[in-house]
N, C-alpha and C. Protein backbone atom coordinates (compact mmCIF):
# COMPACT_ATOMS: atom_id res chain seq x y z
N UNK A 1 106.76 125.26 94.48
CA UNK A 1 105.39 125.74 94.70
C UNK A 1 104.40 124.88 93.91
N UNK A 2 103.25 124.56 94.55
CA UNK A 2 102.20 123.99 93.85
C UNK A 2 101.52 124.87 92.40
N UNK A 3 100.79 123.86 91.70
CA UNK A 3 100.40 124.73 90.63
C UNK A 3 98.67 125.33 91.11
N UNK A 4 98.43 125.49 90.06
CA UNK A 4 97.10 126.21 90.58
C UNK A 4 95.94 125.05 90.61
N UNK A 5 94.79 125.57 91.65
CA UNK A 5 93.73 124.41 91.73
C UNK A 5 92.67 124.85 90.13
N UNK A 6 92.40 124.13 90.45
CA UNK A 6 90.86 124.03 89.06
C UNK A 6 89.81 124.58 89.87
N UNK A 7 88.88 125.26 88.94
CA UNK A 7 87.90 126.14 89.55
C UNK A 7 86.77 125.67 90.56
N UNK A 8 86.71 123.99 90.40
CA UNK A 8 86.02 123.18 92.17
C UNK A 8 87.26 123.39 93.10
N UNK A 9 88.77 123.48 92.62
CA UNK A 9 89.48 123.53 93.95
C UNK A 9 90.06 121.54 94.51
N UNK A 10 89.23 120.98 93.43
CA UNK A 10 90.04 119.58 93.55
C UNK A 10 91.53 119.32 92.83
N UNK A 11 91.89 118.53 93.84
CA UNK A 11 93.53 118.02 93.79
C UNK A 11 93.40 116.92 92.71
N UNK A 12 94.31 116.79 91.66
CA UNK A 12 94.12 115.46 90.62
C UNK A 12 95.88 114.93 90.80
N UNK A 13 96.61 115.75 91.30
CA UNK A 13 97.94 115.52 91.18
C UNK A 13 98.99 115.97 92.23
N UNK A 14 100.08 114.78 93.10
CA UNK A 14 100.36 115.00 94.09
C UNK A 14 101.27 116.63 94.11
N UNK A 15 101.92 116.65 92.92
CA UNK A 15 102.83 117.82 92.64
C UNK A 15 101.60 119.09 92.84
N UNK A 16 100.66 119.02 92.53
CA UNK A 16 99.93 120.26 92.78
C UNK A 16 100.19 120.54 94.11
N UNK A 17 100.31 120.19 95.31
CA UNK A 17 100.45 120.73 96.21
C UNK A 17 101.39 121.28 96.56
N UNK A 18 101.87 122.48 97.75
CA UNK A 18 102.99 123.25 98.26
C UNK A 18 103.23 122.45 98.76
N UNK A 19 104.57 122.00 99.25
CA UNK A 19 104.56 121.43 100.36
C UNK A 19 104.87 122.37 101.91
N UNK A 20 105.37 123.49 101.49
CA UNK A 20 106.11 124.97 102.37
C UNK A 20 104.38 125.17 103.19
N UNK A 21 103.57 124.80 102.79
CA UNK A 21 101.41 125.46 102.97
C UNK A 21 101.69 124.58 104.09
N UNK A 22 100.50 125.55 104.64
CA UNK A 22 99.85 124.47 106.08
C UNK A 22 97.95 124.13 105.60
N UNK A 23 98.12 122.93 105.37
CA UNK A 23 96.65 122.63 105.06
C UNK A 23 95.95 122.05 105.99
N UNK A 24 94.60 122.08 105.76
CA UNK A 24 93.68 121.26 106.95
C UNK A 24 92.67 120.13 106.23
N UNK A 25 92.08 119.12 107.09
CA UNK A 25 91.43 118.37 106.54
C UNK A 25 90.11 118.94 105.33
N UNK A 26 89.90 119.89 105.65
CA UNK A 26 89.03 120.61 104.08
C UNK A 26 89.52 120.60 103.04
N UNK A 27 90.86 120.68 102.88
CA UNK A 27 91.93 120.87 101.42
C UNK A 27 91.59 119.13 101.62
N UNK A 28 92.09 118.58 102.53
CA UNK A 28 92.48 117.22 102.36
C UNK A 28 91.39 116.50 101.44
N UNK A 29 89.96 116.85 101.97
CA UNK A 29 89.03 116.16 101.46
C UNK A 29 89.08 116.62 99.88
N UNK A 30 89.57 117.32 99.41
CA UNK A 30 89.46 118.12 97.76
C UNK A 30 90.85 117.32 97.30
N UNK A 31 91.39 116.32 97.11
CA UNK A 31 92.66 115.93 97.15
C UNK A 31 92.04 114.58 96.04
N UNK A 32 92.48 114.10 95.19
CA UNK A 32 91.85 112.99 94.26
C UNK A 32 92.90 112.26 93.33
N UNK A 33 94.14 111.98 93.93
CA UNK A 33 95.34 111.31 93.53
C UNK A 33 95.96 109.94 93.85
N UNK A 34 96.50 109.00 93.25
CA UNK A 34 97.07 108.13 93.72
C UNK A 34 97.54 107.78 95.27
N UNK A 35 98.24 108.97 95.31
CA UNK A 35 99.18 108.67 96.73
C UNK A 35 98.28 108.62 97.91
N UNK A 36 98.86 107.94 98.77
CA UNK A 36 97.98 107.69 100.28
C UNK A 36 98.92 109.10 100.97
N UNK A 37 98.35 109.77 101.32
CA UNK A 37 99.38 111.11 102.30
C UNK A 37 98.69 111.12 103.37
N UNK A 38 99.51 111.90 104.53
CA UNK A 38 98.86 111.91 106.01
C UNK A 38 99.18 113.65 106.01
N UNK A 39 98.87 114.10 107.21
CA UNK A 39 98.77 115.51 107.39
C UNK A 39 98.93 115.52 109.14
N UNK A 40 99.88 116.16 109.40
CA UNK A 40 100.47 116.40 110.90
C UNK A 40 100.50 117.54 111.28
N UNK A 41 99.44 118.12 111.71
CA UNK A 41 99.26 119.63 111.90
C UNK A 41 99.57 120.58 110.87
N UNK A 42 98.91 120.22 109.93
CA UNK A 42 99.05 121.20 108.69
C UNK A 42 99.99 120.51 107.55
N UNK A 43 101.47 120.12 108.12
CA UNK A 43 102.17 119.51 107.18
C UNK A 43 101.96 118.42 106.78
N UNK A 44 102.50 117.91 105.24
CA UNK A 44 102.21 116.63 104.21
C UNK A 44 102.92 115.78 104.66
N UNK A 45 102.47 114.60 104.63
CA UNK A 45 103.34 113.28 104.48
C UNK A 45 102.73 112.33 103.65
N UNK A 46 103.64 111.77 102.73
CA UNK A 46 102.99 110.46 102.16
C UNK A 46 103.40 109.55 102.90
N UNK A 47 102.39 108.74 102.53
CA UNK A 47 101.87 107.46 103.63
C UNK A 47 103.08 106.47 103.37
N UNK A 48 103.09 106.12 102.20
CA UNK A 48 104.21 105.29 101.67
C UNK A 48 104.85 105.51 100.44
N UNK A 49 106.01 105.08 99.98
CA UNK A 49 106.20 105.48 98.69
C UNK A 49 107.81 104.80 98.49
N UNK A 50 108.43 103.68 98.00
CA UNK A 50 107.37 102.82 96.92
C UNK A 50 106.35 102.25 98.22
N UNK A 51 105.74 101.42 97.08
CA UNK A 51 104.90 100.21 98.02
C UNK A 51 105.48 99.34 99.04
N UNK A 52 104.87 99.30 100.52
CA UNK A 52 105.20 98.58 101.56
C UNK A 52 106.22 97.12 100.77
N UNK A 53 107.06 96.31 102.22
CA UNK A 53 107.66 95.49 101.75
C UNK A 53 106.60 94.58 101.58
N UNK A 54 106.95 92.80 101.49
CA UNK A 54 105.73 92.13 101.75
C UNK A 54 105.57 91.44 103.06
N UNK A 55 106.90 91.49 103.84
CA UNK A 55 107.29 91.22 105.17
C UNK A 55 106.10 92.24 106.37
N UNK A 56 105.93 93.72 105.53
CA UNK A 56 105.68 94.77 106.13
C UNK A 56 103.81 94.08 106.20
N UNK A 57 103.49 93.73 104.72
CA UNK A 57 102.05 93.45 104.37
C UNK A 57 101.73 92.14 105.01
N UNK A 58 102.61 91.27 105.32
CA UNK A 58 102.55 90.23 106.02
C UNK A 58 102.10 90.44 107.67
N UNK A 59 102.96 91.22 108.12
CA UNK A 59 103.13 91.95 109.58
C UNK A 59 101.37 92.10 109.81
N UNK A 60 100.81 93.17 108.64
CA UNK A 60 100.00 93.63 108.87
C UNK A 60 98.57 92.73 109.18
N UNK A 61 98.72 92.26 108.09
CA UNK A 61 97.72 90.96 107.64
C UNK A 61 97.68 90.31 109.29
N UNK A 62 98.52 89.95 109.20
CA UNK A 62 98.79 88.75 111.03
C UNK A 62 98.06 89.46 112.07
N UNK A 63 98.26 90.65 112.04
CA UNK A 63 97.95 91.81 113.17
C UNK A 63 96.59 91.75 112.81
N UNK A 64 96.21 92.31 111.87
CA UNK A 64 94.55 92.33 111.70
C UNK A 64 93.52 91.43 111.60
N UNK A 65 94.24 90.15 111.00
CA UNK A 65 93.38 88.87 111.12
C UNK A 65 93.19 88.42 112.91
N UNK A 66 93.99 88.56 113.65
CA UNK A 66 93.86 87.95 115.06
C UNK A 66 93.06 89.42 115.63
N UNK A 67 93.34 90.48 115.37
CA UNK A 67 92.31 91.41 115.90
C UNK A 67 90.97 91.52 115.59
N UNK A 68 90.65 91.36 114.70
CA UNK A 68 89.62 90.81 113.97
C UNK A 68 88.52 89.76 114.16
N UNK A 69 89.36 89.03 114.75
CA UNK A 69 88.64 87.88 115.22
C UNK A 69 88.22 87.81 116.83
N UNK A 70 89.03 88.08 117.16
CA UNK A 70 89.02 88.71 118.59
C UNK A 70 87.83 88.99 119.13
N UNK A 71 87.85 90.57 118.22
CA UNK A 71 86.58 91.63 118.37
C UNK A 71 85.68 91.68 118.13
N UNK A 72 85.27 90.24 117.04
CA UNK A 72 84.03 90.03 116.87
C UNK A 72 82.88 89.96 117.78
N UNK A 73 81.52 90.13 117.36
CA UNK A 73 80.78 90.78 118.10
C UNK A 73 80.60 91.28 119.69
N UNK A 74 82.33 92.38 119.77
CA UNK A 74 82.02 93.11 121.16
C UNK A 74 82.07 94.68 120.75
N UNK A 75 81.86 95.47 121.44
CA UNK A 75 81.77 96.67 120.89
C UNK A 75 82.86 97.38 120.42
N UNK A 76 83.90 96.89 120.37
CA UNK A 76 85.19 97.58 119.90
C UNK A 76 85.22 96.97 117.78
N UNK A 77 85.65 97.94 117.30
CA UNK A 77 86.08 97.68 115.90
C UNK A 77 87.07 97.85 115.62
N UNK A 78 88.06 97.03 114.49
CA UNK A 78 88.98 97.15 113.90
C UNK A 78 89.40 97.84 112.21
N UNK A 79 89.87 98.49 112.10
CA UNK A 79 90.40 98.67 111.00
C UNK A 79 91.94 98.51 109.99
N UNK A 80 91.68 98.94 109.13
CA UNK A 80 93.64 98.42 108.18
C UNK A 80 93.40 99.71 107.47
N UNK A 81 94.39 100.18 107.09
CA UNK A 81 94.91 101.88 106.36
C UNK A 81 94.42 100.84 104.65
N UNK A 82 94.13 101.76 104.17
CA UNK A 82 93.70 103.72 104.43
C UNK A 82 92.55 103.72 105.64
N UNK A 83 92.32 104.27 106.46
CA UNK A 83 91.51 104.63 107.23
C UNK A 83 92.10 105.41 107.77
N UNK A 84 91.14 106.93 107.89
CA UNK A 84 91.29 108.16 108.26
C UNK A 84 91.40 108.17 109.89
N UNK A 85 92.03 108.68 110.72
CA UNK A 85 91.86 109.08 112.16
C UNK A 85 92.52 110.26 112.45
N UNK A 86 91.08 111.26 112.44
CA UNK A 86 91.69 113.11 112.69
C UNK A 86 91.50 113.52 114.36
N UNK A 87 92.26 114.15 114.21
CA UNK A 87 92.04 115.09 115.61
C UNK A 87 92.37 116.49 115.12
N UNK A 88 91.97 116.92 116.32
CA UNK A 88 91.41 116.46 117.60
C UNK A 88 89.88 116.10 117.68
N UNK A 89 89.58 115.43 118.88
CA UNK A 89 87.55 115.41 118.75
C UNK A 89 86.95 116.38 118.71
N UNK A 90 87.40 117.49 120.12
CA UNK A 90 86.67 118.50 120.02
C UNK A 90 86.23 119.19 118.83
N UNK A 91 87.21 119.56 117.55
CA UNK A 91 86.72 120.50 116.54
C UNK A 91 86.20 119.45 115.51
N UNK A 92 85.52 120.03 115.29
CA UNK A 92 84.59 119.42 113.97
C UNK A 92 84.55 119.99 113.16
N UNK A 93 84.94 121.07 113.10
CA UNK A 93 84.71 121.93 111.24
C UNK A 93 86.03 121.18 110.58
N UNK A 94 85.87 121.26 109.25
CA UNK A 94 87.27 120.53 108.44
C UNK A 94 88.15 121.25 108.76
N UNK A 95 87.47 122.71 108.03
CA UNK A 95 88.87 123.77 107.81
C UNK A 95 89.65 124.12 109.23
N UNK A 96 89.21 123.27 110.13
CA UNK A 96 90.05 123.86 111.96
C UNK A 96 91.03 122.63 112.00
N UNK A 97 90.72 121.31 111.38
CA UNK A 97 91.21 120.29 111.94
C UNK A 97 92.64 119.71 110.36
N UNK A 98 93.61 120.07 111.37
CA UNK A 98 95.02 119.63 110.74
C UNK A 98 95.76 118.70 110.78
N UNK A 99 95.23 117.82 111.28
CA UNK A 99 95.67 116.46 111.63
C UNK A 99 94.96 115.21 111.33
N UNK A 100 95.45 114.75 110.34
CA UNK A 100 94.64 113.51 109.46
C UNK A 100 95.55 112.41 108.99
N UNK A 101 95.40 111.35 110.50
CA UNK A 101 96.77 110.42 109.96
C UNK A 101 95.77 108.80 109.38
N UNK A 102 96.78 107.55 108.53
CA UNK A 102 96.12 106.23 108.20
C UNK A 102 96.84 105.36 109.02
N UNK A 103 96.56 104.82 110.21
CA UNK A 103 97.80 104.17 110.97
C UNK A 103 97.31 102.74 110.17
N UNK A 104 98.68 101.82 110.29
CA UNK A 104 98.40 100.89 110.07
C UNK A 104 97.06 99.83 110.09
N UNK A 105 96.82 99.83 111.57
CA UNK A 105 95.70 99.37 112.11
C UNK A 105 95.64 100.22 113.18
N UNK A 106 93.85 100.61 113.32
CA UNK A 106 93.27 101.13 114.46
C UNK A 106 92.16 100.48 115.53
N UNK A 107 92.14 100.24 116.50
CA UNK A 107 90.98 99.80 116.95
C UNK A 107 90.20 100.73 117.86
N UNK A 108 88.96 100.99 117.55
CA UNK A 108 87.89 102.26 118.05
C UNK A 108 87.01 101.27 119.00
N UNK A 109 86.78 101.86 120.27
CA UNK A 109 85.62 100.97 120.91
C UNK A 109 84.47 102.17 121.80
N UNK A 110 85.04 103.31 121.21
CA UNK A 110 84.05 104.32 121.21
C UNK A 110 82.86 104.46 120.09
N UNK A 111 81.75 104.36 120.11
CA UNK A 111 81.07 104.04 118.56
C UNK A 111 80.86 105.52 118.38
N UNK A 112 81.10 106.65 119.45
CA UNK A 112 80.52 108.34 118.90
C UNK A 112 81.91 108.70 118.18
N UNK A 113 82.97 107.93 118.52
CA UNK A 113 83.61 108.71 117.20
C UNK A 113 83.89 108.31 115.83
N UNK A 114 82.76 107.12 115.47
CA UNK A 114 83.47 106.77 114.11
C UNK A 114 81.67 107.43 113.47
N UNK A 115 82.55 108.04 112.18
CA UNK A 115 81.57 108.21 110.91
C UNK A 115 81.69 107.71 109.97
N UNK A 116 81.43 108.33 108.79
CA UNK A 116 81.35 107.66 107.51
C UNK A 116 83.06 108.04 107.15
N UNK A 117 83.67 109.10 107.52
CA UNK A 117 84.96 109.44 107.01
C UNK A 117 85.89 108.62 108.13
N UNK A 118 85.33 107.74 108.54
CA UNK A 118 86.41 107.29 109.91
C UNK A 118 86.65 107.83 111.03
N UNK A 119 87.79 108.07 111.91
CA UNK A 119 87.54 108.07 113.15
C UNK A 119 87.57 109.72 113.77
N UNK A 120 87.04 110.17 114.70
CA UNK A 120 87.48 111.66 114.87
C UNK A 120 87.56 111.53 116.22
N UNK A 121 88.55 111.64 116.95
CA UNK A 121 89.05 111.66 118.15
C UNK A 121 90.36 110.54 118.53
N UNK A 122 90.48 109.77 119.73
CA UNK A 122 91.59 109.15 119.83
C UNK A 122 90.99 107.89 120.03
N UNK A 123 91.67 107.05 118.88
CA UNK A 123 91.19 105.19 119.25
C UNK A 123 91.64 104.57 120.47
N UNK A 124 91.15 103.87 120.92
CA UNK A 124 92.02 102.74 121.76
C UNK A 124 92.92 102.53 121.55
N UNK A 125 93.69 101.68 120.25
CA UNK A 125 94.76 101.21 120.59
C UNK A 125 95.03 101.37 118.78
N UNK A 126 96.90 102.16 118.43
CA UNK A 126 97.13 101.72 117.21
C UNK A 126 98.22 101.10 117.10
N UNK A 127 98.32 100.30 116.04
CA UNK A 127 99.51 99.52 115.56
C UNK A 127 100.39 100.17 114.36
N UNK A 128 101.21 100.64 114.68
CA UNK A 128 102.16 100.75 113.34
C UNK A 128 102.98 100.05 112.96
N UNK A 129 102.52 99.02 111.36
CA UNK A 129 104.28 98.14 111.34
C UNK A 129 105.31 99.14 110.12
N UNK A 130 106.40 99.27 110.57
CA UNK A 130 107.21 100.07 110.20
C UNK A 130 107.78 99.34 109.12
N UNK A 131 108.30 100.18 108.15
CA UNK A 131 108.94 100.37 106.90
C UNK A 131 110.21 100.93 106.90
N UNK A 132 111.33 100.60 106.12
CA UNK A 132 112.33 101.46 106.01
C UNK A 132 112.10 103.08 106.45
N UNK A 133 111.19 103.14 105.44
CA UNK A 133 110.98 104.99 104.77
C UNK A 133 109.95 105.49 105.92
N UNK A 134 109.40 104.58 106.79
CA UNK A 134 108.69 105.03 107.89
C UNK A 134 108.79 105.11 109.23
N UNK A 135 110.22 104.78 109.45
CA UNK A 135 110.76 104.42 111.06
C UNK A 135 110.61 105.68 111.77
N UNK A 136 111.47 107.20 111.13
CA UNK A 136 111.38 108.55 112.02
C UNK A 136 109.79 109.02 112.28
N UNK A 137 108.99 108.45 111.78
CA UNK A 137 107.75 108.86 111.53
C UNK A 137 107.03 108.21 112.28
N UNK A 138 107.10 107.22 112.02
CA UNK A 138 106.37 106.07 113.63
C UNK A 138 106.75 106.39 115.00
N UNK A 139 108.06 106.66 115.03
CA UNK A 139 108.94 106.65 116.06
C UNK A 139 109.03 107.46 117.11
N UNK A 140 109.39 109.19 116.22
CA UNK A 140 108.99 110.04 116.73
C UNK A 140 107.70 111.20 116.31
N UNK A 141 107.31 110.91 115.29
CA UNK A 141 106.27 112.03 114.95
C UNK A 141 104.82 111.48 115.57
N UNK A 142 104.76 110.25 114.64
CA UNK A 142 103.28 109.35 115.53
C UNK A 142 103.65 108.87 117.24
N UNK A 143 104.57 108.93 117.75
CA UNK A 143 104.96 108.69 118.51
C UNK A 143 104.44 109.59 119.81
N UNK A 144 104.98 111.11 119.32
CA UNK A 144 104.49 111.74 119.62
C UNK A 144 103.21 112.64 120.02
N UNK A 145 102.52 112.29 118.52
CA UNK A 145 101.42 112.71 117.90
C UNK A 145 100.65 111.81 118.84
N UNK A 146 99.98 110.74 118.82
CA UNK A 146 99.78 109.98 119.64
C UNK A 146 99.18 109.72 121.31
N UNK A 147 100.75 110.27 121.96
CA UNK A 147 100.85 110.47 122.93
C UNK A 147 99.88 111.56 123.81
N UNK A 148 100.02 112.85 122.79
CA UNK A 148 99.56 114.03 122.80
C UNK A 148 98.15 113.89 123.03
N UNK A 149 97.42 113.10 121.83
CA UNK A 149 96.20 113.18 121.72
C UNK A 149 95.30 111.67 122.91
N UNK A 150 96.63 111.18 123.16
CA UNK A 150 96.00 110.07 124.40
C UNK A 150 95.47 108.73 123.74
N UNK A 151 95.86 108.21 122.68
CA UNK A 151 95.70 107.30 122.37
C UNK A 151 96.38 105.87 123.28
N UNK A 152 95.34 105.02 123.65
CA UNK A 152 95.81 104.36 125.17
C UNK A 152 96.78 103.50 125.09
N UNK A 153 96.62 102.67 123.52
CA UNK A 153 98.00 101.76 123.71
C UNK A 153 98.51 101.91 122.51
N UNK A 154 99.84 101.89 121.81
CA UNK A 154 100.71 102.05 120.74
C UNK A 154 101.52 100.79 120.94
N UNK A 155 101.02 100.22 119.61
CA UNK A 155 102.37 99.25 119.35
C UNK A 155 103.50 99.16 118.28
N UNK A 156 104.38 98.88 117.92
CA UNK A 156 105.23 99.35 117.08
C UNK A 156 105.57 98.21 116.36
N UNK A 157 105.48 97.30 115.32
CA UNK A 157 106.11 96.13 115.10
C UNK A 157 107.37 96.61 113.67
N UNK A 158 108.31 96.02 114.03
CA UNK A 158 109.70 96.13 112.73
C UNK A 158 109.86 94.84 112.34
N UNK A 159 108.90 94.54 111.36
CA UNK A 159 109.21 93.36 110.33
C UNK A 159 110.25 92.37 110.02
N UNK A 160 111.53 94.01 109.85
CA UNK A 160 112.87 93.33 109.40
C UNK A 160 113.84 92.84 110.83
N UNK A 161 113.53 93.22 112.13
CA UNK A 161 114.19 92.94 112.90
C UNK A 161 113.36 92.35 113.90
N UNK A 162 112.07 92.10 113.32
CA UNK A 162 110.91 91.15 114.16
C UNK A 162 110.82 91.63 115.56
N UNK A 163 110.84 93.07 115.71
CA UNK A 163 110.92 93.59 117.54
C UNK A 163 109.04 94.15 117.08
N UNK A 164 108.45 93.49 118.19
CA UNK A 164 107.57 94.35 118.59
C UNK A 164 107.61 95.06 120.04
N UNK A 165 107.35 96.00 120.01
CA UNK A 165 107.34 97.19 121.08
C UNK A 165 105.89 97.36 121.62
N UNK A 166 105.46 97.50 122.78
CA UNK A 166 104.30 97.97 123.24
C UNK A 166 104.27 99.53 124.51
N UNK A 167 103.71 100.43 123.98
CA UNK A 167 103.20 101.46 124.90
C UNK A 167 101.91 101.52 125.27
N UNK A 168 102.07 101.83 126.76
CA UNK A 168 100.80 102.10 127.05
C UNK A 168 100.72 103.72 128.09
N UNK A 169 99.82 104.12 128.43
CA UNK A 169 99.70 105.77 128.66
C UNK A 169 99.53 105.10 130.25
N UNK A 170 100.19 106.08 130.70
CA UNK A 170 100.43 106.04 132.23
C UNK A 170 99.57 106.89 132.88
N UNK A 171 99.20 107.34 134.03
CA UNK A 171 98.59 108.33 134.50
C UNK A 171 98.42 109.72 134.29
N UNK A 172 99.91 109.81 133.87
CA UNK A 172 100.29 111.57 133.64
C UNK A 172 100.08 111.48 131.84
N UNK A 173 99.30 110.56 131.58
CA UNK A 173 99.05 110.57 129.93
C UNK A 173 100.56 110.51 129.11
N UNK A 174 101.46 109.79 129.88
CA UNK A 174 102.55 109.71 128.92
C UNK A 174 102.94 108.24 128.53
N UNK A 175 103.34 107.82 127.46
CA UNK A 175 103.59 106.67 127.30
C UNK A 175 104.58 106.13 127.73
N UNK A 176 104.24 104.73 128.07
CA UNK A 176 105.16 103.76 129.27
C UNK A 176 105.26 102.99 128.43
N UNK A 177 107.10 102.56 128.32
CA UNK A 177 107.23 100.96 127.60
C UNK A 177 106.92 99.89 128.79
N UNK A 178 105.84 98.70 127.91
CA UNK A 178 105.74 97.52 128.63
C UNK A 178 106.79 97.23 128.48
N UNK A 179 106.97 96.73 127.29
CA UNK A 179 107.89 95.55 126.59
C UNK A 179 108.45 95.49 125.55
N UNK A 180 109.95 95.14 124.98
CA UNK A 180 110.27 94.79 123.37
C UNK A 180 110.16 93.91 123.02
N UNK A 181 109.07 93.39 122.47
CA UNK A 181 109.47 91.65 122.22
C UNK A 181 110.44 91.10 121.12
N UNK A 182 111.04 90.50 121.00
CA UNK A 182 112.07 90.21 120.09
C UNK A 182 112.32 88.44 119.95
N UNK A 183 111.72 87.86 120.91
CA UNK A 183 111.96 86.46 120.86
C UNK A 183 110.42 85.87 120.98
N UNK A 184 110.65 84.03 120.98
CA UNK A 184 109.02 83.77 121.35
C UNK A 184 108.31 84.15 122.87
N UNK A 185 107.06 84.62 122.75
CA UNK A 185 106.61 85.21 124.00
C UNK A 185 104.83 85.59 123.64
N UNK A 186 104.16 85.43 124.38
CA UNK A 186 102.88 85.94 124.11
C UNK A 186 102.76 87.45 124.29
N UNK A 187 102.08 88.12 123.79
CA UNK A 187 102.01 89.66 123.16
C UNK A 187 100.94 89.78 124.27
N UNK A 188 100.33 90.45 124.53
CA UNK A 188 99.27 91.48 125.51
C UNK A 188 98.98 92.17 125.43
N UNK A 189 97.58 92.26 125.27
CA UNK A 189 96.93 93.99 125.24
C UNK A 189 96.52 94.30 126.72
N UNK A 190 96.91 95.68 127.47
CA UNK A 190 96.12 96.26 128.16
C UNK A 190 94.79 96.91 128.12
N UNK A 191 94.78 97.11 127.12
CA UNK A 191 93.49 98.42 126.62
C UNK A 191 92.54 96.92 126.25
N UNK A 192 92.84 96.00 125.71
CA UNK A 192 91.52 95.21 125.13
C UNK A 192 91.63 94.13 125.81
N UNK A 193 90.99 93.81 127.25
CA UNK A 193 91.34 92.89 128.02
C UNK A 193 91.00 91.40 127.64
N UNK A 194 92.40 90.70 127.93
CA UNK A 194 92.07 89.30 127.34
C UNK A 194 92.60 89.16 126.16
N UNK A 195 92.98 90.13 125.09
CA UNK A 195 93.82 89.86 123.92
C UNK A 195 95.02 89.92 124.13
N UNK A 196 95.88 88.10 123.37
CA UNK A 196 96.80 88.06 123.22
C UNK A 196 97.12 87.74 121.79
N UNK A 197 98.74 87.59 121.13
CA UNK A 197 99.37 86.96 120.27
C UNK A 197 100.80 86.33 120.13
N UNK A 198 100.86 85.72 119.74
CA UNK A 198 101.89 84.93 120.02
C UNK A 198 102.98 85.92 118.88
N UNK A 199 104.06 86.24 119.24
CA UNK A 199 105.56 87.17 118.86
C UNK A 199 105.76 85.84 117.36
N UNK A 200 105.85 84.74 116.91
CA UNK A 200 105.58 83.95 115.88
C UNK A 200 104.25 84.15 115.17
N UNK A 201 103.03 84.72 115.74
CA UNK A 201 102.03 84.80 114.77
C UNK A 201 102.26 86.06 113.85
N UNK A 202 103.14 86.81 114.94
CA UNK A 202 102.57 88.35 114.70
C UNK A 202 103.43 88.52 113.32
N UNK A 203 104.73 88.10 113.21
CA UNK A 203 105.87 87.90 112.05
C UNK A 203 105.72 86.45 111.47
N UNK A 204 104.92 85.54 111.46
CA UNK A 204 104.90 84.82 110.21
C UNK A 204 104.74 85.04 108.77
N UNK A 205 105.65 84.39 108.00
CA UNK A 205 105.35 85.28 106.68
C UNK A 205 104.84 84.02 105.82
């Protein structure tokens, strides 16, 4: 069991929390600790723990520098975690909304859903590069999670076995594998027309 809050009700320490509680992004925002954590309909997750590999930070870096550049001045934006993306859009009060994940990288090309706390609704397109300690979680929870909320394209990259994976949402809003990439090959976005990367950029370390 968690210990007790302080009389503002701010978090200074990850052990203060239950983990057995279902919290919502209102607790979340009262939270003031080291750890990066996500929240999946009420339940905790830390983001990472230890620190990413450097294969993993490498992955990332590659991914965001070519998106980045890309997107320059068109209306779509990019981001790198920590960055908040809650759902659902519809609710807007904190205390309703239980779902507060940091994907790796996000790209938003809706400008009504980003604020000052980041994104509230479903981005275009996210990237997760996976970690040991983060594979069931990418795989099937964001996987899922994801799907649900209609996020249009999901990509998956595994560092250590250099597979990138691409989904994209089909008609019936379910996700369709394009492709595994695993060898040299140019990468493709559907959702951001005209972006590619080369399967060597994306894993150079």
């Amino acid at each position: 069991m968690g210990t007790a809050l302080s009389d503002t009700g701010i978090i200074t320490n990850f052990n203060q929390l239950d983990p057995t509680k279902k919290y919502s992004y209102a607790d979340y925002l009262k939270w003031q600790f080291d750890e990066y954590v996500e929240l999946i309909k009420g339940r905790i997750f830390k983001k990472m723990s230890p620190a990413p590999l450097r294969k993993h930070q490498a992955a990332v870096g590659n991914l965001y520098r070519e998106l980045s550049t890309y997107l320059k001045n068109t209306e779509c934006s990019v981001y790198v975690a920590p960055f908040d993306v809650r759902f659902p859009k519809e609710e807007t009060e904190n205390k309703k909304i239980y779902t507060v994940v940091q994907p790796d990288i996000t790209v938003v090309c809706d400008k009504t859903k980003l604020d000052d706390k980041g994104c509230i609704g479903a981005p275009d397109m996210i990237v997760e590069v996976i970690s040991k300690s983060s594979s069931i979680m990418d795989w099937n929870f964001k996987f899922n999670l994801y799907q649900e909320n209609t996020v249009k394209e999901y990509w998956i990259a595994e560092p250590i076995s250099k597979v990138l994976t691409v989904f994209v949402l089909d008609e019936e809003n379910k996700y369709k594998q394009i492709a595994a990439y695993e060898e040299e090959a140019m990468i493709s976005s559907s959702v951001l027309n005209g972006f590619s990367i080369s399967w060597n950029e994306v894993f150079e370390d």
